[in-house]
N, C-alpha and C. Protein backbone atom coordinates (compact mmCIF):
# COMPACT_ATOMS: atom_id res chain seq x y z
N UNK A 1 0.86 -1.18 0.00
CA UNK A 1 0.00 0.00 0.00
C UNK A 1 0.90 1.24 0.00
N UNK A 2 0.65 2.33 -0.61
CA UNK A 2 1.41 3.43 -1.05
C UNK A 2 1.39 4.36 0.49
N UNK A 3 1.99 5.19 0.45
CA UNK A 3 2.08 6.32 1.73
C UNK A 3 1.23 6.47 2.04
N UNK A 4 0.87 7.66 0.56
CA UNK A 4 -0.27 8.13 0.24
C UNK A 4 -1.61 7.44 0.99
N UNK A 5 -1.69 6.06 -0.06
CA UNK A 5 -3.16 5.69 0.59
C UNK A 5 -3.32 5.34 2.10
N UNK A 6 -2.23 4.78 2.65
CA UNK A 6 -1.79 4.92 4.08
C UNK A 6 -2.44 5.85 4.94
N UNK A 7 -1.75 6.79 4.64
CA UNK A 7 -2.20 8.32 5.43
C UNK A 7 -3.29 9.11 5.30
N UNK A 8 -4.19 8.32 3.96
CA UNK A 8 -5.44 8.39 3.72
C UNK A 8 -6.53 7.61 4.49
N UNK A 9 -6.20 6.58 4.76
CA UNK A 9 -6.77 5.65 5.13
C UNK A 9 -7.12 5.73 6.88
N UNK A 10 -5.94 6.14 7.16
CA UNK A 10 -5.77 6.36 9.22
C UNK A 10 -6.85 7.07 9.33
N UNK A 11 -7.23 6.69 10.14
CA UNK A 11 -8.49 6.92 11.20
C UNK A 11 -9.08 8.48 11.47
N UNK A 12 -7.54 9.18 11.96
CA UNK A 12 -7.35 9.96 12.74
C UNK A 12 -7.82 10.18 14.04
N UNK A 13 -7.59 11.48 14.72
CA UNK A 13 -7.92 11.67 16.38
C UNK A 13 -9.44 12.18 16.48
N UNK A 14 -9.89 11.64 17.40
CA UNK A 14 -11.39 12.13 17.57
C UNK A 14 -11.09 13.39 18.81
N UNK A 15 -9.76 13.74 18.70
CA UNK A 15 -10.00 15.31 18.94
C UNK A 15 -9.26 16.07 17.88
N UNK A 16 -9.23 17.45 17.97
CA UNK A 16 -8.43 18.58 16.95
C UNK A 16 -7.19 18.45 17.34
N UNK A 17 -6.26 18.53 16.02
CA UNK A 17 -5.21 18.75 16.08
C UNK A 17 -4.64 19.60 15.36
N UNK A 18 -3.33 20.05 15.19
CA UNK A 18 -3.29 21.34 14.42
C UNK A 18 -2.91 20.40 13.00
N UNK A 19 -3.24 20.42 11.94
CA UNK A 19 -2.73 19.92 11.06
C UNK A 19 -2.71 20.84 10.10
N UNK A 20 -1.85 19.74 8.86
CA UNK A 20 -1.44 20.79 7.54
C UNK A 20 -2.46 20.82 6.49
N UNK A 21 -3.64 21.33 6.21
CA UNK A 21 -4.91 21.48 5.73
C UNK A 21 -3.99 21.07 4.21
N UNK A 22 -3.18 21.99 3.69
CA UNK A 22 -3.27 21.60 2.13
C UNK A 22 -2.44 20.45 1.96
N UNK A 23 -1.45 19.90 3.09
CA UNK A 23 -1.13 18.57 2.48
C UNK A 23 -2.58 17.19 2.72
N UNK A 24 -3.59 17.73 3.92
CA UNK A 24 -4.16 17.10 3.87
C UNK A 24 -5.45 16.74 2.46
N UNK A 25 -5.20 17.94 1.70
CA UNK A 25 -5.82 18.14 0.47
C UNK A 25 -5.29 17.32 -0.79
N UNK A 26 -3.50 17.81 -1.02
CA UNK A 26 -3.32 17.41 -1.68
C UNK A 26 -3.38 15.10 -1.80
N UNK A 27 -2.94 14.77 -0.72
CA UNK A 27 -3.29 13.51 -0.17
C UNK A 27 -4.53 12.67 -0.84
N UNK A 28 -5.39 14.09 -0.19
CA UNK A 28 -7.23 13.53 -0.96
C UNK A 28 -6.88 13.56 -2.67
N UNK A 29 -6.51 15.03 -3.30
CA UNK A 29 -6.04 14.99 -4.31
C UNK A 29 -5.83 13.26 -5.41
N UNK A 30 -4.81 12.81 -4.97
CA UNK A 30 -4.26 12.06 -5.09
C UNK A 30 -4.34 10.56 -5.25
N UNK A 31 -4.99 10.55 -3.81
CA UNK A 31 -5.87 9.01 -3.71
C UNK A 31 -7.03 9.37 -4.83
N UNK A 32 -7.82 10.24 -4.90
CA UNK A 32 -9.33 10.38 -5.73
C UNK A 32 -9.17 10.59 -7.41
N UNK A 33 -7.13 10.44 -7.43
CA UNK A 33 -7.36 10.30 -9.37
C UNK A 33 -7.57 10.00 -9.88
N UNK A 34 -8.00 8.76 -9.45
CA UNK A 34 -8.47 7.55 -10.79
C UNK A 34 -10.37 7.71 -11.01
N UNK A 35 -10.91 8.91 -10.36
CA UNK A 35 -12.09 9.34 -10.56
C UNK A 35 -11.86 10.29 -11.13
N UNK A 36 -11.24 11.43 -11.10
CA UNK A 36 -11.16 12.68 -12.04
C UNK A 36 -10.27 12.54 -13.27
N UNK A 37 -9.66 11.68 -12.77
CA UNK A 37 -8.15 12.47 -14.18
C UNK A 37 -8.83 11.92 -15.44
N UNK A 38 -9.68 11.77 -15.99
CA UNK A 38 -10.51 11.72 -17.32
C UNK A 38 -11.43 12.67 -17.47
N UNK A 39 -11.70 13.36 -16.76
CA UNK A 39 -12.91 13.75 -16.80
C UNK A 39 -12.51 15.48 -15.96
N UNK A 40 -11.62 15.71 -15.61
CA UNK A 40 -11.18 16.68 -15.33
C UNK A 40 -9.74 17.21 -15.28
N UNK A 41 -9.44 18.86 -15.32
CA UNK A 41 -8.07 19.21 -14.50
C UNK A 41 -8.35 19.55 -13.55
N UNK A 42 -7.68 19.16 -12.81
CA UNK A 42 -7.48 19.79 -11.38
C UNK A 42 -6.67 21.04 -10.91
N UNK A 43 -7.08 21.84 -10.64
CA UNK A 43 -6.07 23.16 -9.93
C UNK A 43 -5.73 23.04 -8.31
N UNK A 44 -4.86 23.41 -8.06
CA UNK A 44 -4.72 23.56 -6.45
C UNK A 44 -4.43 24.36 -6.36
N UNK A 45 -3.97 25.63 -5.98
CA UNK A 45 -4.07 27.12 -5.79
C UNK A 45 -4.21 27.54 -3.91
N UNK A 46 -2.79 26.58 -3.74
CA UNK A 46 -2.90 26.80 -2.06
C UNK A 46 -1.75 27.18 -1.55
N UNK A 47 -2.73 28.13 -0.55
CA UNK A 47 -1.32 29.05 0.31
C UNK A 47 -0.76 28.39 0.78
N UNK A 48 0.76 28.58 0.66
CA UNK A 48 1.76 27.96 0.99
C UNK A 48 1.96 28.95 2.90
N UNK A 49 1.30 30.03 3.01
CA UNK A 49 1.78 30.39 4.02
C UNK A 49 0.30 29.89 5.51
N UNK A 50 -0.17 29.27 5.15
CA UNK A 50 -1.52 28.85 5.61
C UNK A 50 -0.79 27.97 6.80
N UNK A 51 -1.02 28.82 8.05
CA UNK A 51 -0.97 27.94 9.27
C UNK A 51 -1.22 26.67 9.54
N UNK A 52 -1.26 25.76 10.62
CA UNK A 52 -1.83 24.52 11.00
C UNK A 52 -3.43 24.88 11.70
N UNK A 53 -4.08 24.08 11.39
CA UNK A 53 -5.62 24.07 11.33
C UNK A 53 -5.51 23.27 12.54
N UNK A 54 -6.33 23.79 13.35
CA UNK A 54 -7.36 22.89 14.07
C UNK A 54 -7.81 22.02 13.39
N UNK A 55 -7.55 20.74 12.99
CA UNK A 55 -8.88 19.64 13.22
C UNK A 55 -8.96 17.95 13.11
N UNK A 56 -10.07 17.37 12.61
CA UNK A 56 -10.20 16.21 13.11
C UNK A 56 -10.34 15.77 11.40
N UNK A 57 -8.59 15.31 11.38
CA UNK A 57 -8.29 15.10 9.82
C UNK A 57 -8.74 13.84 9.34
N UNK A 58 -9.31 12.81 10.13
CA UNK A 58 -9.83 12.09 9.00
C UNK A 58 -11.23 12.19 8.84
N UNK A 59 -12.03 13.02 9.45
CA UNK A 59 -13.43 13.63 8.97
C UNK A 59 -13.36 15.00 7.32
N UNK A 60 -12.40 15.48 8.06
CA UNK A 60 -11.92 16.52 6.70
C UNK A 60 -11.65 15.61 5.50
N UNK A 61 -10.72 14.96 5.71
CA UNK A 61 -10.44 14.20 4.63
C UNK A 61 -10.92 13.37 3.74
N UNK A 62 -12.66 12.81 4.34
CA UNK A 62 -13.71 11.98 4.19
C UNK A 62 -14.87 13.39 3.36
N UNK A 63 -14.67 14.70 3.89
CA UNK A 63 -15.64 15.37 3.59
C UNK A 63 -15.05 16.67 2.13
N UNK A 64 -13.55 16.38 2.44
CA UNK A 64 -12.73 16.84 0.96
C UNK A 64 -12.70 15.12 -0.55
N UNK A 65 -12.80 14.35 0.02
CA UNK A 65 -13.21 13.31 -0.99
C UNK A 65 -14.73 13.30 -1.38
N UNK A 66 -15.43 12.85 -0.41
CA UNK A 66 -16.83 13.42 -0.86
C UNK A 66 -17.06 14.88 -1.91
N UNK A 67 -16.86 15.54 -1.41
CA UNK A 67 -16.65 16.92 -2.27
C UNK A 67 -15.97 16.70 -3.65
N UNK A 68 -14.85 16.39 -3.93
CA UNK A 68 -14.47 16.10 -5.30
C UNK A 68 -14.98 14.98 -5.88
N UNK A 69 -15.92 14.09 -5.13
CA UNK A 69 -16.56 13.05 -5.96
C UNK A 69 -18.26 13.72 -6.36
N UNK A 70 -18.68 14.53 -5.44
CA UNK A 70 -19.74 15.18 -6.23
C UNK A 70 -19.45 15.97 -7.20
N UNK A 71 -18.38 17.07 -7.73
CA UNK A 71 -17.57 17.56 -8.36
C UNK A 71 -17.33 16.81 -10.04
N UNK A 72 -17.10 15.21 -9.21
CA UNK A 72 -16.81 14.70 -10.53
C UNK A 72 -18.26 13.94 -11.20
N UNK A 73 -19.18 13.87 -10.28
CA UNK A 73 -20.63 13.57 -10.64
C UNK A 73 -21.36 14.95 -11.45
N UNK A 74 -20.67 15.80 -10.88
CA UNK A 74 -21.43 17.11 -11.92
C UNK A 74 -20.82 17.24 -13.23
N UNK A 75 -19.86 16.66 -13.37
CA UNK A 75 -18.72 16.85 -14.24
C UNK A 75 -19.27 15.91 -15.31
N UNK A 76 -19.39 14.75 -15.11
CA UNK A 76 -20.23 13.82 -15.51
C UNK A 76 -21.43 14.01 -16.32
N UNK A 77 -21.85 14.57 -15.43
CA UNK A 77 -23.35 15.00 -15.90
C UNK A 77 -23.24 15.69 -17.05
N UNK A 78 -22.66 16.62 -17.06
CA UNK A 78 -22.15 17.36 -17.71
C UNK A 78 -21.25 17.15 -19.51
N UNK A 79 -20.33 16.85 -19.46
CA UNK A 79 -19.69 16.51 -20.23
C UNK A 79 -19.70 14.64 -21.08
N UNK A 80 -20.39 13.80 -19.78
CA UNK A 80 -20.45 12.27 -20.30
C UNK A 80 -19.39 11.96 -19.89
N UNK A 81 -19.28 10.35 -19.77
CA UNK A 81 -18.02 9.24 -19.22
C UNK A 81 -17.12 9.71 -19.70
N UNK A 82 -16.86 9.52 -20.85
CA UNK A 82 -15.67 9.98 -21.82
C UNK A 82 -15.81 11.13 -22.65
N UNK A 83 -15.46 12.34 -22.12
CA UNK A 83 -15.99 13.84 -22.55
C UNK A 83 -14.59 13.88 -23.70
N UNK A 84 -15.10 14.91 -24.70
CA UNK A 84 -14.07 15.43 -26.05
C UNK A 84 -13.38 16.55 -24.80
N UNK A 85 -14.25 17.20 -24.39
CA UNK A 85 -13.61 18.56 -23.78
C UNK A 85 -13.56 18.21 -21.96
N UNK A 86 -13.06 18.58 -21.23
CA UNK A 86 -12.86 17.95 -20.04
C UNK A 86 -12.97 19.47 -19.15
N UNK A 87 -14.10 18.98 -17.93
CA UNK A 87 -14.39 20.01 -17.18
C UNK A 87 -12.98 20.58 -16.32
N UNK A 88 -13.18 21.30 -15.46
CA UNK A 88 -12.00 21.80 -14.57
C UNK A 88 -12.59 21.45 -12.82
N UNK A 89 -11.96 20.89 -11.79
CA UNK A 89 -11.93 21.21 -10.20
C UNK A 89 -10.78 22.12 -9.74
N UNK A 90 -11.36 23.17 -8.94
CA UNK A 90 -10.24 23.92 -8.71
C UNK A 90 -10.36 24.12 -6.73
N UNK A 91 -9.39 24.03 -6.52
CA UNK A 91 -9.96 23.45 -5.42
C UNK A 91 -8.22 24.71 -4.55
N UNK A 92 -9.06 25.87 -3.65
CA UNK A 92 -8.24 27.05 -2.86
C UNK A 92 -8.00 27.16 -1.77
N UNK A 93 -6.85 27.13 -0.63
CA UNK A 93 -7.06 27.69 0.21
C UNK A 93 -6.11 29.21 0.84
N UNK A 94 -6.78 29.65 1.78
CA UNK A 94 -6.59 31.31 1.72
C UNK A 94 -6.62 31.23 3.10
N UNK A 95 -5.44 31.95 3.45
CA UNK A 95 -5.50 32.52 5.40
C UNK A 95 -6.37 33.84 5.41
N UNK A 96 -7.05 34.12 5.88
CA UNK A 96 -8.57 34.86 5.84
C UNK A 96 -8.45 35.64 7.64
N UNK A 97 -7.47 36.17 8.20
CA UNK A 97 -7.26 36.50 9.59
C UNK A 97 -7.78 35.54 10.52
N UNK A 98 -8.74 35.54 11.27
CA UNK A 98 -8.35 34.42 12.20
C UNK A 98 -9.11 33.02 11.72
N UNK A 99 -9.27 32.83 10.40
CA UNK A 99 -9.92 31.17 10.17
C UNK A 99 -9.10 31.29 8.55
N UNK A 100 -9.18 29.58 8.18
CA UNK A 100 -8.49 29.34 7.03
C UNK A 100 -10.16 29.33 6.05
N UNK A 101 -10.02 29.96 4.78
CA UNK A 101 -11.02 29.74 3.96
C UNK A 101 -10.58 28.73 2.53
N UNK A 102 -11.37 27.86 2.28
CA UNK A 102 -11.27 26.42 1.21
C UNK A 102 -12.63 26.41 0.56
N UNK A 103 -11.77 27.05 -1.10
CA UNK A 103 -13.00 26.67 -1.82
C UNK A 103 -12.76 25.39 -2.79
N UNK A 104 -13.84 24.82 -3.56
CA UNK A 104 -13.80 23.76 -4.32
C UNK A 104 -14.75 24.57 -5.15
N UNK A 105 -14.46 23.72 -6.44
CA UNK A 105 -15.23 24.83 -7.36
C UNK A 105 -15.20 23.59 -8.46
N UNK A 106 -16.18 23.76 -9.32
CA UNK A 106 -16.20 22.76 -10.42
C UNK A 106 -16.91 23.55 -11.53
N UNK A 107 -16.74 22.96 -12.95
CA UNK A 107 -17.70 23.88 -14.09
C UNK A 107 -18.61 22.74 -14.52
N UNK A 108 -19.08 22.09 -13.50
CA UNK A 108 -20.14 20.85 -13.44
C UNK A 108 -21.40 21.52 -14.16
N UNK A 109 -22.45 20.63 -13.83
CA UNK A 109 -23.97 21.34 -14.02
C UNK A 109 -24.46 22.22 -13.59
N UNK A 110 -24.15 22.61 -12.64
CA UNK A 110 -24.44 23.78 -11.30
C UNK A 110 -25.48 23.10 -11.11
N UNK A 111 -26.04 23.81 -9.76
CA UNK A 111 -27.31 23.54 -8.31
C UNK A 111 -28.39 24.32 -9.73
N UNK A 112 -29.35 23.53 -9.57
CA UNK A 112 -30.86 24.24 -9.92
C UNK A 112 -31.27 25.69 -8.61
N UNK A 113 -31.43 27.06 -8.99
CA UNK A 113 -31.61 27.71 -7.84
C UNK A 113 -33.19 27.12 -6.73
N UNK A 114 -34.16 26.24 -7.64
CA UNK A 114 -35.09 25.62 -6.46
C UNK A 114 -34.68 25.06 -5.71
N UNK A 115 -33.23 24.27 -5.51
CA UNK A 115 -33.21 23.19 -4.57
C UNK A 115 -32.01 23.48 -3.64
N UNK A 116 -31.22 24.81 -4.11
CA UNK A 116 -29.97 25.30 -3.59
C UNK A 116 -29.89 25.09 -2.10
N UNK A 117 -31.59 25.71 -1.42
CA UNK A 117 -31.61 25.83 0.17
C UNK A 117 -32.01 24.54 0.79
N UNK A 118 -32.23 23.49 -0.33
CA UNK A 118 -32.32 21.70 0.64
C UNK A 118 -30.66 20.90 0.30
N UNK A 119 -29.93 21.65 -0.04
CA UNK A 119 -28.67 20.42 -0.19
C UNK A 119 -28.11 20.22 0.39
N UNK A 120 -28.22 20.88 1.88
CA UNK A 120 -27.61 20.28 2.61
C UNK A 120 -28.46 19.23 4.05
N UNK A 121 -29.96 19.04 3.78
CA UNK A 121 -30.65 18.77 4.66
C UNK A 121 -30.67 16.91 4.31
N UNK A 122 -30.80 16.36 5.28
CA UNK A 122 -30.39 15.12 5.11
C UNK A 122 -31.88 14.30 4.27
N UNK A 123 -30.86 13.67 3.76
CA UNK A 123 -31.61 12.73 2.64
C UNK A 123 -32.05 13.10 1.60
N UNK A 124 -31.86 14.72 1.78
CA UNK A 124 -32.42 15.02 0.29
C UNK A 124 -31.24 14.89 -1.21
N UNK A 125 -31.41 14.35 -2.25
CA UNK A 125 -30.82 13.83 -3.45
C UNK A 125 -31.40 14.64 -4.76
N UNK A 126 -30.37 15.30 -5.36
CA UNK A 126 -30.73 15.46 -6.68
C UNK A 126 -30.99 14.51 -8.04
N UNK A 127 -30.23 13.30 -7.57
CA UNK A 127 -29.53 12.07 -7.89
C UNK A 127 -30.60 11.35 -8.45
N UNK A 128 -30.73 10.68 -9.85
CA UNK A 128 -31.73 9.85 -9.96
C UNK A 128 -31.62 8.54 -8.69
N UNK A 129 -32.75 8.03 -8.52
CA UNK A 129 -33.60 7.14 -7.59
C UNK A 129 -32.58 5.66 -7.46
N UNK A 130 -31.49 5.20 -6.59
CA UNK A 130 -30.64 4.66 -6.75
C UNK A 130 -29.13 4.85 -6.57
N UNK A 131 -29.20 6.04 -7.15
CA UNK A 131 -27.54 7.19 -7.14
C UNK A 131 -27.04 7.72 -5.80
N UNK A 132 -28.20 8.07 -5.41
CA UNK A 132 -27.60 8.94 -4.38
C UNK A 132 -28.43 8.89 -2.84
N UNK A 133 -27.69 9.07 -1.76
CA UNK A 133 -28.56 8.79 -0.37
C UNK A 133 -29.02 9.81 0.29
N UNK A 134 -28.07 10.72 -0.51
CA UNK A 134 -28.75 12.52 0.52
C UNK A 134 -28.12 12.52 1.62
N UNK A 135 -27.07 12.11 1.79
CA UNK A 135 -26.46 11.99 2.73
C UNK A 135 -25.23 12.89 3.44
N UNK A 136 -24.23 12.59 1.80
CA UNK A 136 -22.93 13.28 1.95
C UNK A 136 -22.96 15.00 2.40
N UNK A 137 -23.82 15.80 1.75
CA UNK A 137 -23.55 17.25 2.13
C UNK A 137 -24.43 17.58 3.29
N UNK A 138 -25.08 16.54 3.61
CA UNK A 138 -25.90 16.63 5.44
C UNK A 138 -24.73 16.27 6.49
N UNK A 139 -23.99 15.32 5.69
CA UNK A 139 -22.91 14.77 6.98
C UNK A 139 -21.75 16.08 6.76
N UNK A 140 -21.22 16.81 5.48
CA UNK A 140 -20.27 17.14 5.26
C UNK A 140 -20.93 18.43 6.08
N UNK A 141 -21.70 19.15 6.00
CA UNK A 141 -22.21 20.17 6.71
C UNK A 141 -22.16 19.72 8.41
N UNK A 142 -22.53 18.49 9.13
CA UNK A 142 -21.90 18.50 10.43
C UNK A 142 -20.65 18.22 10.60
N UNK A 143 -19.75 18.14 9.62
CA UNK A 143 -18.43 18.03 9.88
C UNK A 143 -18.03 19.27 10.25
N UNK A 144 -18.22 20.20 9.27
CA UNK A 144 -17.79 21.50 8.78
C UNK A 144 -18.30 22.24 10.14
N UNK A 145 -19.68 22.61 9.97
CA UNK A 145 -20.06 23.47 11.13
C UNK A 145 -20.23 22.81 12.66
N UNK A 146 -20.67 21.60 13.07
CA UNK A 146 -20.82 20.90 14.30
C UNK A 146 -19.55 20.14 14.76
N UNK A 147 -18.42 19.79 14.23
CA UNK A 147 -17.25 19.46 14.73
C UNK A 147 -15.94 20.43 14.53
N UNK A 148 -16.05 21.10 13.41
CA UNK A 148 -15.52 22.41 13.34
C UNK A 148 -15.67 23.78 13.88
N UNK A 149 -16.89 24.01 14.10
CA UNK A 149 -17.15 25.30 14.55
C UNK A 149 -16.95 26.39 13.17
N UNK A 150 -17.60 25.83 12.18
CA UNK A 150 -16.54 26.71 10.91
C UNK A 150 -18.17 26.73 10.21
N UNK A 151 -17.94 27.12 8.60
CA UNK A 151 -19.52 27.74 7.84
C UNK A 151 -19.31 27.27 6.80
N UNK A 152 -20.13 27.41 6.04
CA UNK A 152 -20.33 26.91 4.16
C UNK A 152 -21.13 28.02 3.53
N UNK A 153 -20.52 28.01 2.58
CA UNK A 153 -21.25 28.90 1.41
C UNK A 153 -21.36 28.14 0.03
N UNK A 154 -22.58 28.52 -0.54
CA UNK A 154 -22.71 27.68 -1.75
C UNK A 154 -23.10 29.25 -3.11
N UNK A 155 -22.27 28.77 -4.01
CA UNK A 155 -22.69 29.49 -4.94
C UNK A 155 -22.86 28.35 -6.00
N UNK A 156 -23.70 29.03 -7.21
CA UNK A 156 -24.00 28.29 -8.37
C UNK A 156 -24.79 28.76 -9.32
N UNK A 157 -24.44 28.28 -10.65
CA UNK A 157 -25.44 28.84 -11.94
C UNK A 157 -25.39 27.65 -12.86
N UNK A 158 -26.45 27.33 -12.99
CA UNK A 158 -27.05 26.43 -13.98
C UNK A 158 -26.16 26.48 -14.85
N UNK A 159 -25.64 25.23 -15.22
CA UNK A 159 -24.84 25.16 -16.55
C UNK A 159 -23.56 25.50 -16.45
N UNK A 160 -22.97 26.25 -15.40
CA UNK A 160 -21.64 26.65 -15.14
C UNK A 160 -20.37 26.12 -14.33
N UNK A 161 -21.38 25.76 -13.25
CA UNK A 161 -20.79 25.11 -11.73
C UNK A 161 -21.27 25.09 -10.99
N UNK A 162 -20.24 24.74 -9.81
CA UNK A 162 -20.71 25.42 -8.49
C UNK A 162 -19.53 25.28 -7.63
N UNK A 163 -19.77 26.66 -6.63
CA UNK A 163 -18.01 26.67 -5.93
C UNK A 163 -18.57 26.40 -4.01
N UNK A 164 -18.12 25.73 -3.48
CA UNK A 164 -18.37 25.59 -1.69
C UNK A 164 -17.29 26.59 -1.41
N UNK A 165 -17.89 27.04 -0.74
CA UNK A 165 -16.63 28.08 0.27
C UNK A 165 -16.91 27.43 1.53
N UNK A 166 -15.54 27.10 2.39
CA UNK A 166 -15.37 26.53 3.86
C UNK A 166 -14.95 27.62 4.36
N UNK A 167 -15.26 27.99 5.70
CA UNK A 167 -14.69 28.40 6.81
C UNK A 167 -14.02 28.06 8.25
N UNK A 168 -12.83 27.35 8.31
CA UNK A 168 -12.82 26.79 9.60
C UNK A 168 -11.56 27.79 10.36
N UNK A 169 -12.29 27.58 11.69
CA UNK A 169 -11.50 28.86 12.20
C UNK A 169 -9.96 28.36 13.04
N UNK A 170 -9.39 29.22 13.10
CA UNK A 170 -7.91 29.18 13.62
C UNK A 170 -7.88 29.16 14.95
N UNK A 171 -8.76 29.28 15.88
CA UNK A 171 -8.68 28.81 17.27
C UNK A 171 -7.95 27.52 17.80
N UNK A 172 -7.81 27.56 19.15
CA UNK A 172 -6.80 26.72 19.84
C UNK A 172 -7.84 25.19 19.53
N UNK A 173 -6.49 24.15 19.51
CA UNK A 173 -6.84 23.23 19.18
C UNK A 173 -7.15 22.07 19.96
């Protein structure tokens, strides 16, 4: 088994620790290529001067894979299995004064604006009947805000994308 999937794989601490947010990215990156690299480029566009994070890295790391696998389901949607032209994930992070901000961004299908304010409520699925459990952005939202103490923002336009903005804050760990 590779490092990589190694250090992917660990458990982690069920308390915060300060960790390195973009190696814990690039990691996810990495393990999740053999889902994007057809079907997308990937950008990383991360501060290199970005402190150690508070947190509980193998929930992050479960909720940054989730995230680039919906990413590559919009992508999908979008373009087909084997696309001529290949979407983009661009995926940022930014020291923002006292919290680190992480966006993911895709030029997927984008959110329909009717359903923007249920995607993150549990069980609800855009997903044909089979696909999907409604699950991931109900759990990724108590990761984010109920074990983090941190926020989400969703932007999106039909046909374009859609980008998550994270907020998790720089407090003691």
């Amino acid at each position: 088994m590779s490092t990589t999937l190694k250090s992917f794989s660990q458990p982690g601490s069920s308390v915060k620790q300060p960790e390195d947010l973009n190696a814990l990215i690039s990691t996810t990156v990495t393990v999740s290529r053999n889902s994007w690299q057809e079907l997308a480029a990937m950008e990383l566009l991360l501060d290199s001067t970005l402190p150690a994070v508070p947190l509980l890295a193998g929930r992050i790391k479960q909720t940054l894979l989730d995230m680039i696998l919906n990413s590559v389901y919009a992508l999908t949607e979008k373009y087909g299995n084997q696309p001529v032209e290949k979407g983009k994930i661009t995926i940022t992070t930014r020291h923002a004064g006292n919290q680190v901000e992480l966006r993911i961004a895709d030029t997927g299908t984008g959110i329909p604006a009717n359903i923007i304010d249920k995607i993150f409520d549990p069980f609800f699925t855009s997903k044909p009947v089979g696909q999907g459990r409604g699950q991931g952005l109900s759990v990724m939202h108590g990761v984010i805000v109920d074990n983090h103490d941190g926020s989400i923002q969703v932007t999106s336009t039909l046909g374009d994308g859609t980008e998550f903005t994270i907020f998790l804050p720089l407090g003691a760990a």
